[in-house]
Protein backbone atom coordinates (compact mmCIF):
# COMPACT_ATOMS: atom_id res chain seq x y z
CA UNK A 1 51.24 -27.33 60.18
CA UNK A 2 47.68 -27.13 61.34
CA UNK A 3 45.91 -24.85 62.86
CA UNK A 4 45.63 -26.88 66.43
CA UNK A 5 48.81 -28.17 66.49
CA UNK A 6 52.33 -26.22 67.21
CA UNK A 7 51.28 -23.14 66.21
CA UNK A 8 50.78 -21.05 70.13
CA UNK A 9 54.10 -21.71 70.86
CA UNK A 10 55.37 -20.39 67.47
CA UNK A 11 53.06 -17.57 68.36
CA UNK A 12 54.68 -16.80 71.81
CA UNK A 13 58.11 -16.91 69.75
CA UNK A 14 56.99 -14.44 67.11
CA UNK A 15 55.38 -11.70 70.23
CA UNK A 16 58.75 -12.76 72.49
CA UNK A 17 60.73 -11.70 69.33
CA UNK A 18 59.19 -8.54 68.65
CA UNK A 19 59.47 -7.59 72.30
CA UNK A 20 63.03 -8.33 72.43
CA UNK A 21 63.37 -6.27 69.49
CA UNK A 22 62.17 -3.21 71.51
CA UNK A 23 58.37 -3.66 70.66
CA UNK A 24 56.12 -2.02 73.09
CA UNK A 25 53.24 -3.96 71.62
CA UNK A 26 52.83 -7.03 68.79
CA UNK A 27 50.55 -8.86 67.29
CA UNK A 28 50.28 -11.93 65.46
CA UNK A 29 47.57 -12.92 63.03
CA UNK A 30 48.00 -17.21 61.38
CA UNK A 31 45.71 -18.14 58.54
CA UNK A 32 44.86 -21.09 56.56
CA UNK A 33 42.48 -20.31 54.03
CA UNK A 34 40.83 -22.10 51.12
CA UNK A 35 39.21 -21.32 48.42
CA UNK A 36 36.68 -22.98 45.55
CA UNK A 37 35.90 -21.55 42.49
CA UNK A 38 33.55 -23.31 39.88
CA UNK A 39 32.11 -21.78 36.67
CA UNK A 40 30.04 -23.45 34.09
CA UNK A 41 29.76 -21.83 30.62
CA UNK A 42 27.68 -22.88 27.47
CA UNK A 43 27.08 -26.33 28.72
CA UNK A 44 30.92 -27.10 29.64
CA UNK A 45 32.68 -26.70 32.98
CA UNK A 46 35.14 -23.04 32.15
CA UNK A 47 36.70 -23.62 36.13
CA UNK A 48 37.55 -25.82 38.40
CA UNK A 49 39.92 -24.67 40.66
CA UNK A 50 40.91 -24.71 44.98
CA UNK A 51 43.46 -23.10 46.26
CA UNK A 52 45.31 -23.20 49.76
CA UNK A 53 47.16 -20.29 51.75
CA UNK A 54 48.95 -20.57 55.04
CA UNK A 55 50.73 -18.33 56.98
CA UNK A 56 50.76 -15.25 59.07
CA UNK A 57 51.35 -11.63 59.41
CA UNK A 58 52.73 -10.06 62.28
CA UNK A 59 52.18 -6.41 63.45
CA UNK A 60 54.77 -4.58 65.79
CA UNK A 61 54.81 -0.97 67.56
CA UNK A 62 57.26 1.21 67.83
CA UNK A 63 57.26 4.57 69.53
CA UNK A 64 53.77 5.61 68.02
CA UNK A 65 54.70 4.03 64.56
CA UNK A 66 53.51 0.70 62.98
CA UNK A 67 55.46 -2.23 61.23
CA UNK A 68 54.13 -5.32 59.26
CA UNK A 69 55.74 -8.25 57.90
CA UNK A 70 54.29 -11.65 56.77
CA UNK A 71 55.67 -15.21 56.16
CA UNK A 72 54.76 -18.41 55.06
CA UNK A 73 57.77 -20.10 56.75
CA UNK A 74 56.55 -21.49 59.64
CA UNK A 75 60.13 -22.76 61.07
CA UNK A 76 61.47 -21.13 64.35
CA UNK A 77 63.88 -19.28 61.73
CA UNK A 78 61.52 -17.65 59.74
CA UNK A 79 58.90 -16.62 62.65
CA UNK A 80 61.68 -14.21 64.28
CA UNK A 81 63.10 -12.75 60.54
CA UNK A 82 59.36 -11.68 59.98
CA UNK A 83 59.53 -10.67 63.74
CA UNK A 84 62.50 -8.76 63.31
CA UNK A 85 61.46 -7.09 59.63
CA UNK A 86 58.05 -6.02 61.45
CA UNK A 87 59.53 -3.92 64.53
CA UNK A 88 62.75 -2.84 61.50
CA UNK A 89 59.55 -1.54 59.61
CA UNK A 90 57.85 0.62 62.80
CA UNK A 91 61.22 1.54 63.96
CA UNK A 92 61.88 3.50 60.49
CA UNK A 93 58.66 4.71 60.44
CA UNK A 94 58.60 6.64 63.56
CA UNK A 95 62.14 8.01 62.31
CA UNK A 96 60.59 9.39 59.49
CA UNK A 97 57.38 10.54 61.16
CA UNK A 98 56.40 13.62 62.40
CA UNK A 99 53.14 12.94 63.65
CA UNK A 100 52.74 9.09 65.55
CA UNK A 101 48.94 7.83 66.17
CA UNK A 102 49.53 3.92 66.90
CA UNK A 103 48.97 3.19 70.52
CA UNK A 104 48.23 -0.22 71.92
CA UNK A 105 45.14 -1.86 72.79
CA UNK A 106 44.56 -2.37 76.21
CA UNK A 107 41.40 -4.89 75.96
CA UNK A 108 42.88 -8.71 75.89
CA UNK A 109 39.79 -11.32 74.23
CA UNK A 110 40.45 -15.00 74.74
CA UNK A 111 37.41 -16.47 72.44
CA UNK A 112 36.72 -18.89 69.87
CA UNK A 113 34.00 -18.27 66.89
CA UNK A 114 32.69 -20.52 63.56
CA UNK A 115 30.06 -19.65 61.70
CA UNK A 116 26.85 -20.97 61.65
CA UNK A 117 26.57 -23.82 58.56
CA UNK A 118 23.22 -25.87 58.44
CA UNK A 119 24.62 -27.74 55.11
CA UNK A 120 28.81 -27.92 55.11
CA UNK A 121 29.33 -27.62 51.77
CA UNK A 122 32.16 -30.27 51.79
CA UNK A 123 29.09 -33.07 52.00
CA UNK A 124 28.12 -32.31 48.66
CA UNK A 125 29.88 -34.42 46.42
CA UNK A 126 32.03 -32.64 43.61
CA UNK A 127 29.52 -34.42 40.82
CA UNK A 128 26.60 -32.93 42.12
CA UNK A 129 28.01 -29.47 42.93
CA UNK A 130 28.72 -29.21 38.81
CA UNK A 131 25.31 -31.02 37.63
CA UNK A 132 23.36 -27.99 39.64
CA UNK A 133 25.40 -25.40 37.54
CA UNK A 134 24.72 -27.23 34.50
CA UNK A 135 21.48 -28.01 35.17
CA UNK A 136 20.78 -23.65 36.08
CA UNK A 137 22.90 -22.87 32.89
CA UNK A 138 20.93 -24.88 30.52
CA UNK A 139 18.18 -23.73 31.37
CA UNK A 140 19.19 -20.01 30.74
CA UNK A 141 18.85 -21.07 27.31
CA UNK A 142 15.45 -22.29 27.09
CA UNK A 143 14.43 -18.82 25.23
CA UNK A 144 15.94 -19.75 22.56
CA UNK A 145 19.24 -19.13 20.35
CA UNK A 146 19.75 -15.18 20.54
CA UNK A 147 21.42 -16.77 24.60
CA UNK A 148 24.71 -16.45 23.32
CA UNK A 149 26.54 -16.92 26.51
CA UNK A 150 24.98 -19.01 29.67
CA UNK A 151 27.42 -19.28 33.15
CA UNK A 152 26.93 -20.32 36.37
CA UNK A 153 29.16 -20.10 39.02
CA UNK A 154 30.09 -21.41 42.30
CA UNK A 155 32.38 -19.83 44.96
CA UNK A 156 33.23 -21.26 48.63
CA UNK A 157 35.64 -20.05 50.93
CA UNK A 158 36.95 -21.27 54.58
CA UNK A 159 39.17 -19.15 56.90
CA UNK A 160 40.75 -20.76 59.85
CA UNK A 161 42.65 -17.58 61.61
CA UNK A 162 44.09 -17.45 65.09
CA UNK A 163 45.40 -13.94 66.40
CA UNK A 164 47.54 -13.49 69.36
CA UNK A 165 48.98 -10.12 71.25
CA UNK A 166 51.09 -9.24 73.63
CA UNK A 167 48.38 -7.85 75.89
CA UNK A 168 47.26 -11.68 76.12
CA UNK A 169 44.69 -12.10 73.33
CA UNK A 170 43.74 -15.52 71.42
CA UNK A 171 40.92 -15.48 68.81
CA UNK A 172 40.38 -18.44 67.09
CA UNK A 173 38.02 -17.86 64.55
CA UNK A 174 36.65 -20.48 61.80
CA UNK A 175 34.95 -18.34 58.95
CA UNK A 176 32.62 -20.10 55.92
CA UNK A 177 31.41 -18.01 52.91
CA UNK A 178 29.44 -19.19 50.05
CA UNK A 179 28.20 -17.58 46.70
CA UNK A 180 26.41 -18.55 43.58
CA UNK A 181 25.02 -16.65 40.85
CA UNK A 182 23.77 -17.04 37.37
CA UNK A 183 23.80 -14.53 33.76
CA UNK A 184 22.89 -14.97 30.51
CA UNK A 185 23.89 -12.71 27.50
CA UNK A 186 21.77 -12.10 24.77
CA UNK A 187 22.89 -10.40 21.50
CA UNK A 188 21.19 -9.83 17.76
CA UNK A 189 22.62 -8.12 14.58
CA UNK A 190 22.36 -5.00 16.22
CA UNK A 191 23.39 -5.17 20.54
CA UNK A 192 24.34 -7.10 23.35
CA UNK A 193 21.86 -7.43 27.04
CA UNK A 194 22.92 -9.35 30.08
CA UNK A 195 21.13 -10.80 33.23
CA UNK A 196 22.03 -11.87 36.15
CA UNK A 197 20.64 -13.33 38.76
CA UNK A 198 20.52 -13.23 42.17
CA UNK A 199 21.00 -9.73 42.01
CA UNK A 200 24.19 -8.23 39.84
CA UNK A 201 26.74 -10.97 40.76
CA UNK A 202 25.08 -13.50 43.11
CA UNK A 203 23.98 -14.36 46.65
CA UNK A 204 26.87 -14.49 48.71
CA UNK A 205 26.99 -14.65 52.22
CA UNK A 206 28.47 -16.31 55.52
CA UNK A 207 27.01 -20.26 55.72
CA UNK A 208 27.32 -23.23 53.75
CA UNK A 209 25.17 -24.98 51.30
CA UNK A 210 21.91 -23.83 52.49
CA UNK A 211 23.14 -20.60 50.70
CA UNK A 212 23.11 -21.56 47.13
CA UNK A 213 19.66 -23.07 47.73
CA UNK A 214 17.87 -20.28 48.49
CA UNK A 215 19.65 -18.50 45.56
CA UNK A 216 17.38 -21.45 43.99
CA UNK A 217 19.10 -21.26 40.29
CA UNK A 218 17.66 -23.41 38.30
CA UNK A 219 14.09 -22.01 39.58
CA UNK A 220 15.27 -18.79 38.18
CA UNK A 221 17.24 -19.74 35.16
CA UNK A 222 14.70 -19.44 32.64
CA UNK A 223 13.24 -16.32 33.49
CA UNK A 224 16.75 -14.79 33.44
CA UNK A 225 17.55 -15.81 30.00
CA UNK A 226 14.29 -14.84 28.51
CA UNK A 227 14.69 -11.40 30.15
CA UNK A 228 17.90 -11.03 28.12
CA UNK A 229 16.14 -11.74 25.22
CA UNK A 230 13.42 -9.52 25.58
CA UNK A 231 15.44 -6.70 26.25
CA UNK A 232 16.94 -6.97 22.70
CA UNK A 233 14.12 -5.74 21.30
CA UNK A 234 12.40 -3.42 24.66
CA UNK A 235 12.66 0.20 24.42
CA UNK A 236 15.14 2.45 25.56
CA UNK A 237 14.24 4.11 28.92
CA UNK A 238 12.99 7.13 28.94
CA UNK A 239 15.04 10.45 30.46
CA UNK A 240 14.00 12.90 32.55
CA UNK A 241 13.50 13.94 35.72
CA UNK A 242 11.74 10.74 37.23
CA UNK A 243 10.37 8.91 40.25
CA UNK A 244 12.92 6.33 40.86
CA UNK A 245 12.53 2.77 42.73
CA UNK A 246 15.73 0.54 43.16
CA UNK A 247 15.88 -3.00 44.06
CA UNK A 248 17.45 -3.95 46.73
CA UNK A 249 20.42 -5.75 45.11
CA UNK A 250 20.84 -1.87 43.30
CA UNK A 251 20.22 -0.29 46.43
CA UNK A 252 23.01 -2.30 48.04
CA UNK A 253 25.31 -1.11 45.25
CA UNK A 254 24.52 2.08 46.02
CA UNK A 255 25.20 2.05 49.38
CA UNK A 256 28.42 0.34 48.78
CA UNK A 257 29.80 3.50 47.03
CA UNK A 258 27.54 6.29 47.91
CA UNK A 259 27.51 5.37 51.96
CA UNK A 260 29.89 2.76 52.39
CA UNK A 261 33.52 4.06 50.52
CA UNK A 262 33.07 7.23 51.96
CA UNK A 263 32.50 6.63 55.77
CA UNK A 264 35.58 5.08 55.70
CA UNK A 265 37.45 6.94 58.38
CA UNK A 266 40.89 6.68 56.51
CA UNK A 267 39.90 7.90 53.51
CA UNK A 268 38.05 10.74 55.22
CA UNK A 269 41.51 11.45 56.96
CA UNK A 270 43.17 11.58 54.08
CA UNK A 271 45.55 8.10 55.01
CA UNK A 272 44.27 6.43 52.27
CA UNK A 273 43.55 8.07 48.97
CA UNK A 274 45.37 5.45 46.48
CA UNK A 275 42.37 3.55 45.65
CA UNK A 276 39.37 5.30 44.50
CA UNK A 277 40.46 8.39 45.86
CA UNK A 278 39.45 10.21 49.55
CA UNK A 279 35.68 11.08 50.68
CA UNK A 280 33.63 14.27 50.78
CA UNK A 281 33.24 13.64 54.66
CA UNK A 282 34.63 14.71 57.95
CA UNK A 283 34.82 14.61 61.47
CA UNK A 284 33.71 18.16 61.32
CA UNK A 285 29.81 17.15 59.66
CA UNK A 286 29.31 14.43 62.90
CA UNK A 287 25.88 14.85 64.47
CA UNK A 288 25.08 17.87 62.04
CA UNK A 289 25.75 16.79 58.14
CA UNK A 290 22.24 16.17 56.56
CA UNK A 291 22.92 12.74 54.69
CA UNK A 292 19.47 11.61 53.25
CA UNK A 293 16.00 11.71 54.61
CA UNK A 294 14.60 11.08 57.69
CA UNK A 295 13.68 7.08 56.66
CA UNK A 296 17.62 6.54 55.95
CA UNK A 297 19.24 4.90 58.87
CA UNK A 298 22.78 2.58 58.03
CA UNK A 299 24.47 0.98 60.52
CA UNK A 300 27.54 -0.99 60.63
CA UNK A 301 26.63 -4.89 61.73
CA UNK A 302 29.02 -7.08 61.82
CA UNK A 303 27.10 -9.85 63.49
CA UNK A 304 24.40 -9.77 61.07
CA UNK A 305 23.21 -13.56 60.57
CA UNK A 306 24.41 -14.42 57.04
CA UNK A 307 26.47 -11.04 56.49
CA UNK A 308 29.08 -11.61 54.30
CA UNK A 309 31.06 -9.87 56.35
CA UNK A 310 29.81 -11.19 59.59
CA UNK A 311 32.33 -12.39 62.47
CA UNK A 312 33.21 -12.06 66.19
CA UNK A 313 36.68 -10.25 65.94
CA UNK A 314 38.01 -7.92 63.38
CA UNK A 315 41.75 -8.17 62.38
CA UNK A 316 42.96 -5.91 64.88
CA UNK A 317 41.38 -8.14 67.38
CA UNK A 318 38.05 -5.89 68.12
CA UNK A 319 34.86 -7.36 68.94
CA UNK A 320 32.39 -6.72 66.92
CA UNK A 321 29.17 -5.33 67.30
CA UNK A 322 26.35 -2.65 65.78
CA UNK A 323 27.00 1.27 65.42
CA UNK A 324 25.45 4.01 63.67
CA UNK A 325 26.83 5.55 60.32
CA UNK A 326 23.53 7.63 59.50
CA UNK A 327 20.70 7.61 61.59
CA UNK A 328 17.60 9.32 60.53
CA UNK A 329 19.04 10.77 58.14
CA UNK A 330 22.03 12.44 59.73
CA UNK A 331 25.64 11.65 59.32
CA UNK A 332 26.55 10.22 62.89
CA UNK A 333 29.67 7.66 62.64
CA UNK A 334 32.21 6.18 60.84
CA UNK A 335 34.07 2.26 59.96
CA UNK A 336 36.72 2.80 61.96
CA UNK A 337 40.29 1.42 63.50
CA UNK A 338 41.71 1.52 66.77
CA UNK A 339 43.81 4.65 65.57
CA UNK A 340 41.87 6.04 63.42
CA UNK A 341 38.42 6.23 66.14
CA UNK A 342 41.09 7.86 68.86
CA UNK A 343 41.77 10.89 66.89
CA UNK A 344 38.21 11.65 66.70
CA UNK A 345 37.29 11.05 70.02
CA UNK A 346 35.82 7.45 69.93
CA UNK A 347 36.30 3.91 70.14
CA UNK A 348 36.68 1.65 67.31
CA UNK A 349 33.70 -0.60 65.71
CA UNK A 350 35.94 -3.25 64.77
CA UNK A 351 35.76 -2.20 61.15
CA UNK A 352 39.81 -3.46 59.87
CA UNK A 353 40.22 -6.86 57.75
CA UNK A 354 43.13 -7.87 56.08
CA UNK A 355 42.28 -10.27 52.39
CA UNK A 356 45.00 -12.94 53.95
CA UNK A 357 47.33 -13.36 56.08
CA UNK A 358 49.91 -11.80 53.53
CA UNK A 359 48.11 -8.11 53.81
CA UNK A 360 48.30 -5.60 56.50
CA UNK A 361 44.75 -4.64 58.44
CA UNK A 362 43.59 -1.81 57.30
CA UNK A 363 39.40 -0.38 57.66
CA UNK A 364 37.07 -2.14 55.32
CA UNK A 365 33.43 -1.65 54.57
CA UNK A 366 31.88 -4.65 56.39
CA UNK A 367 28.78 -5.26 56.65
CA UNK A 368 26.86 -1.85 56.06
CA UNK A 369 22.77 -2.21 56.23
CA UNK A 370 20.10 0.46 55.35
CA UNK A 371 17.26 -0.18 57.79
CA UNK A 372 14.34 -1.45 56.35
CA UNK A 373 11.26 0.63 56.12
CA UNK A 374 7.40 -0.33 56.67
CA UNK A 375 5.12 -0.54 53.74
CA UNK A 376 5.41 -3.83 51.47
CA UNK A 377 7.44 -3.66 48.27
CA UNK A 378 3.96 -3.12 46.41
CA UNK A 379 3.40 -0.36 47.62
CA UNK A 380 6.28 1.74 46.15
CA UNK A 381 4.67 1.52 42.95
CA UNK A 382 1.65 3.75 44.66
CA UNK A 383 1.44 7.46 43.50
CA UNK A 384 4.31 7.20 41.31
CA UNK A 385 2.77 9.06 38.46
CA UNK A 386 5.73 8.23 35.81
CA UNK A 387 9.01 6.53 36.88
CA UNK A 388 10.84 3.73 36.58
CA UNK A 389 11.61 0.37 38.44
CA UNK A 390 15.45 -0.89 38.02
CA UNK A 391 17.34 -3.96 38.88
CA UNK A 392 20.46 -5.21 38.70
CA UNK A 393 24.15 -2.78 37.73
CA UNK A 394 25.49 -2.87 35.09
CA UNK A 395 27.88 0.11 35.21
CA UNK A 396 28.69 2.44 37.51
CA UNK A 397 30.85 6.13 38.05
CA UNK A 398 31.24 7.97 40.92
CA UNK A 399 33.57 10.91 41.48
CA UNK A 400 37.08 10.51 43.69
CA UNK A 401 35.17 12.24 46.47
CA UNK A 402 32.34 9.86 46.54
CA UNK A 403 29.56 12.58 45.75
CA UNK A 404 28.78 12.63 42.02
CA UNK A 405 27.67 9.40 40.69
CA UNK A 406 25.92 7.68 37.80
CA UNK A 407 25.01 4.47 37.56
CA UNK A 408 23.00 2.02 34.86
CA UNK A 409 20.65 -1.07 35.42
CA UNK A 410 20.73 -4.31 33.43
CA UNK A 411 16.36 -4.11 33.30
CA UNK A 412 13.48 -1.39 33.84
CA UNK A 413 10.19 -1.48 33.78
CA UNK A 414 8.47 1.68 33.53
CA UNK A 415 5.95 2.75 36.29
CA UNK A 416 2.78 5.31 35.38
CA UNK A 417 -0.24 5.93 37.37
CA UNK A 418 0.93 3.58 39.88
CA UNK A 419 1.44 0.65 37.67
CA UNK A 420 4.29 -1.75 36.80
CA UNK A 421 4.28 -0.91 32.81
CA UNK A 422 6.15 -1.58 29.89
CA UNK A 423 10.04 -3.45 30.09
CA UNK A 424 12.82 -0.63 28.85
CA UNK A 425 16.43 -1.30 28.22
CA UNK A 426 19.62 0.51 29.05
CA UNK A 427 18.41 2.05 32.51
CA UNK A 428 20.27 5.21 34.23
CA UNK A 429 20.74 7.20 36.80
CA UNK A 430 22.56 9.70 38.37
CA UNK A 431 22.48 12.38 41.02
CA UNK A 432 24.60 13.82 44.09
CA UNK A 433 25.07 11.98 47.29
CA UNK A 434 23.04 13.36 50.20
CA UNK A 435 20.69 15.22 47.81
CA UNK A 436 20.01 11.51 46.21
CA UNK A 437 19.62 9.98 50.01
CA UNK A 438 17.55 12.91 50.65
CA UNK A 439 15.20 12.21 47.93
CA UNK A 440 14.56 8.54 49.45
CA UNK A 441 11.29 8.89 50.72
CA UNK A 442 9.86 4.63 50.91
CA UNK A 443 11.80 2.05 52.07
CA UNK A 444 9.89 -1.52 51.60
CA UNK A 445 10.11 -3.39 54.73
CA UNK A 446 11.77 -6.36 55.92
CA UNK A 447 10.25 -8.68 54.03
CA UNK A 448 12.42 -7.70 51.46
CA UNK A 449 15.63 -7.09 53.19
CA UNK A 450 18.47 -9.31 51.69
CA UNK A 451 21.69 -8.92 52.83
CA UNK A 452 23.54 -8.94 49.40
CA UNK A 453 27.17 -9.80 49.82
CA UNK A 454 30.02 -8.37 47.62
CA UNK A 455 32.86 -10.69 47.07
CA UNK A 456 34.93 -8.15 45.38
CA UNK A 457 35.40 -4.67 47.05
CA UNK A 458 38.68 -3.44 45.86
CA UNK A 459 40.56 -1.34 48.59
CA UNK A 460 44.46 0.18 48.90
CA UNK A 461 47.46 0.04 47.17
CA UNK A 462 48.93 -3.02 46.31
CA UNK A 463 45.19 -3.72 46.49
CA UNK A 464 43.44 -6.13 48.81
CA UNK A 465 40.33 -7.73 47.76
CA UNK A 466 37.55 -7.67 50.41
CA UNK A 467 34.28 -9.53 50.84
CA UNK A 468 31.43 -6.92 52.45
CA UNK A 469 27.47 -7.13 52.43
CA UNK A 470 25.22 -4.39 52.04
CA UNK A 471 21.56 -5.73 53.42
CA UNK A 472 18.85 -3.54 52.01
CA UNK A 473 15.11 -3.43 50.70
CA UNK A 474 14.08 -1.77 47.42
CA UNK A 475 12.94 1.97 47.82
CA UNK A 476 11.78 4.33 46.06
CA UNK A 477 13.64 8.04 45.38
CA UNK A 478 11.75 11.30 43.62
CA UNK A 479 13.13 13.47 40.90
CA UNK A 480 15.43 11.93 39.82
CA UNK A 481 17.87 12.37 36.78
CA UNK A 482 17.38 9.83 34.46
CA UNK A 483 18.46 8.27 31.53
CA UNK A 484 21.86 8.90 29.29
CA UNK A 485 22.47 12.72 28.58
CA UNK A 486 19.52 14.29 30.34
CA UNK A 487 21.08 17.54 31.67
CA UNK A 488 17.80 18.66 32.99
């Protein structure tokens, strides 16, 4: 059944249901997604895949308490069982609860929302999706043998959602996301180095073709490989207590886990400390908690142009908009729910995704920006007396708190007197949370802002894959610990 046809009054039978069933507020939430996947690999096509999921989840109220249920059976029968098994669900939880925090919304949205796609993706015939990849991959292996393993990869997902609530909401919402990426793996006798390019795994963002050509891949292809190679035989980065400057695809990483994991409200709460444990936050450090320096400002976006992560309503059926998370260095929000934002006093920033229509909402890192700064990427390099330049993870660890972390670069260059130097291997990192943020004092400006999408933010228990962006410019931190085993 599509989208446009039959599906309201299904809808109005799944909220009437759910009412009936004692209710005092539902919601339903239909999906038919799609996905692409392509990957080339040493000259041959590895995948070639597209899959299809329709169906719906349905969430129900009852007496403070939640319940969630989802179904691919789109008959009459099956819309009230999943009915039924969602309000069953909230009814035994508030049994069993002895504090209840769900309340109903009281904002009703009638709206419709696609993203913006200058190329649809679905023009581009099939044969010349695959030459591009082979074309980029190929040409990872212009330095020579010691390219043991080429890929390049294509990813393209569409979302056709509708929600409806008993309050009188309908959201139709039409969602495109698009990725491609590039790496090459170099080994000798003696080690194994990787590249990859755009950043650590791709450009990915919301759009359509236009995406994967201004990743520009085949442009970049050789350069990649040969970087691979050349690390083979670079030196090992030096350790000590160093001038660090990121770029921006690393500082977007960092964010991710340092900024983004940890300002989610739920895990600050305690409600969700499954996955990658709870946060070193809380309510309590609002308006007070020094974060980083005075040039770190992040924001939650969610109608960022091209944000990976970008759309109107979230899956609770919040509008979206732009908040504070730090500003000016100072800890001064949260990604939030409906529930969650109540108990401390505020209103949600439409912060909750589900991966599908089979997963209950729960808060996700969207899309989470560090304001760019105002001197040209250049100019980081000035007055650095010895440091080092990194690009591109390769590994990272970071506590269950969120607060001690180390992380490693695929490529370094060293920096002294100023200067871009010398190419050094095996890159590292590490430091504590706000005392690393605190250290950041350049950001380059936003000439170099890229909002770097990550397809594959794990979150919850049974997981749920979500797709976030991080938009950032490189920047430069001081003292910093680096390299493998430097205890100071």
């Amino acid at each position: 059944m599509s989208l446009s046809k039959g599906f309201d009054a299904l809808a109005a039978r799944a909220l009437d249901t759910a009412v009936a069933r004692g209710a005092t507020y539902a919601d339903v939430r239909f999906e038919d997604g799609r996905s692409e996947r392509i990957d080339v690999r040493n000259g041959a096509v590895a995948t070639l895949s597209e899959n299809r999921s329709t169906g719906y989840g349905i969430r129900a109220l009852f007496d403070g308490a939640w319940g969630f249920a989802a179904s691919d059976d789109l008959g009459e029968g099956g819309i009230d069982r999943a009915a039924a098994r969602a309000v069953a669900i909230a009814r035994a939880g508030a049994a069993g609860a002895t504090r209840r925090f769900g309340e109903a919304p009281t904002d009703a949205h009638v709206a419709t929302y696609a993203t913006t796609v200058l190329r649809d993706p679905a023009t581009v015939p099939l044969g010349e999706r695959v030459a591009l990849l082979l074309e980029a991959e190929r040409e990872l292996h212009a330095a020579g043998p010691a390219v043991r393993v080429g890929r390049a990869w294509l990813d393209l997902w569409t979302a056709d959602k509708t929600f409806y609530s008993t309050i009188g909401s309908r959201i139709a919402q039409s969602l495109r996301q698009t990725g491609s990426g590039i790496s090459a793996l170099a080994a000798d006798a003696n080690e194994a180095q990787d590249r990859t390019y755009p950043g650590d795994v791709g450009l990915y963002g919301t759009g359509g073709w236009e995406l994967v050509e201004t990743a520009a891949l085949v442009a970049n292809a050789a350069r990649i490989g040969e970087e691979a190679v050349q690390l083979l035989a670079a030196p090992q980065c030096p350790a000590g207590e160093l001038d660090v400057i990121l770029g921006g695809s690393q500082v977007s990483l960092q964010i991710h886990e340092s900024c983004g994991h940890p300002a989610e409200l739920d895990r600050v709460m305690g409600w969700e400390a499954n996955f990658s444990g709870t946060s070193f936050l809380s309510a309590a450090g609002l308006g007070t908690l020094r974060y980083g320096s005075e040039l770190v400002t992040i924001v939650v976006d969610n109608t960022l142009p091209g944000g990976l992560a970008t759309a109107a309503f979230d899956d609770e059926g919040s509008p979206s908009g732009r908040s504070d998370i730090i500003r000016d260095g100072i800890l001064t929000g949260f990604e939030m729910s409906r529930d969650t934002a109540r108990t401390i006093g505020r209103t949600t920033n439409a912060c909750v995704r589900a991966q599908s229509w089979e997963y209950v909402p729960m808060i996700r890192m969207c899309n989470l920006n560090l304001l760019p700064g105002d001197v040209p990427f250049e100019a980081l390099f000035d007055g650095v007396k010895h440091g080092v330049y990194m690009e591109s993870n390769r590994s990272w660890s970071i506590d269950d708190h969120r607060l001690n972390f180390q992380f490693g670069c695929q490529i370094g260059w060293e920096v002294v007197n100023g200067k871009r130097g010398r190419l050094v291997k095996n890159p590292t990192y590490a430091g504590v949370t706000p005392q690393f943020w605190g250290s950041c004092d350049a950001i380059a400006d936003e000439r170099s802002w890229v909002a770097w999408g990550t397809p594959n933010c794990g979150k919850g228990e049974p997981m749920q894959t979500g797709r976030t962006a991080q938009a950032a410019s490189p920047a430069r931190f001081r003292n910093v610990r680096v390299g493998v085993g430097y205890d100071g």
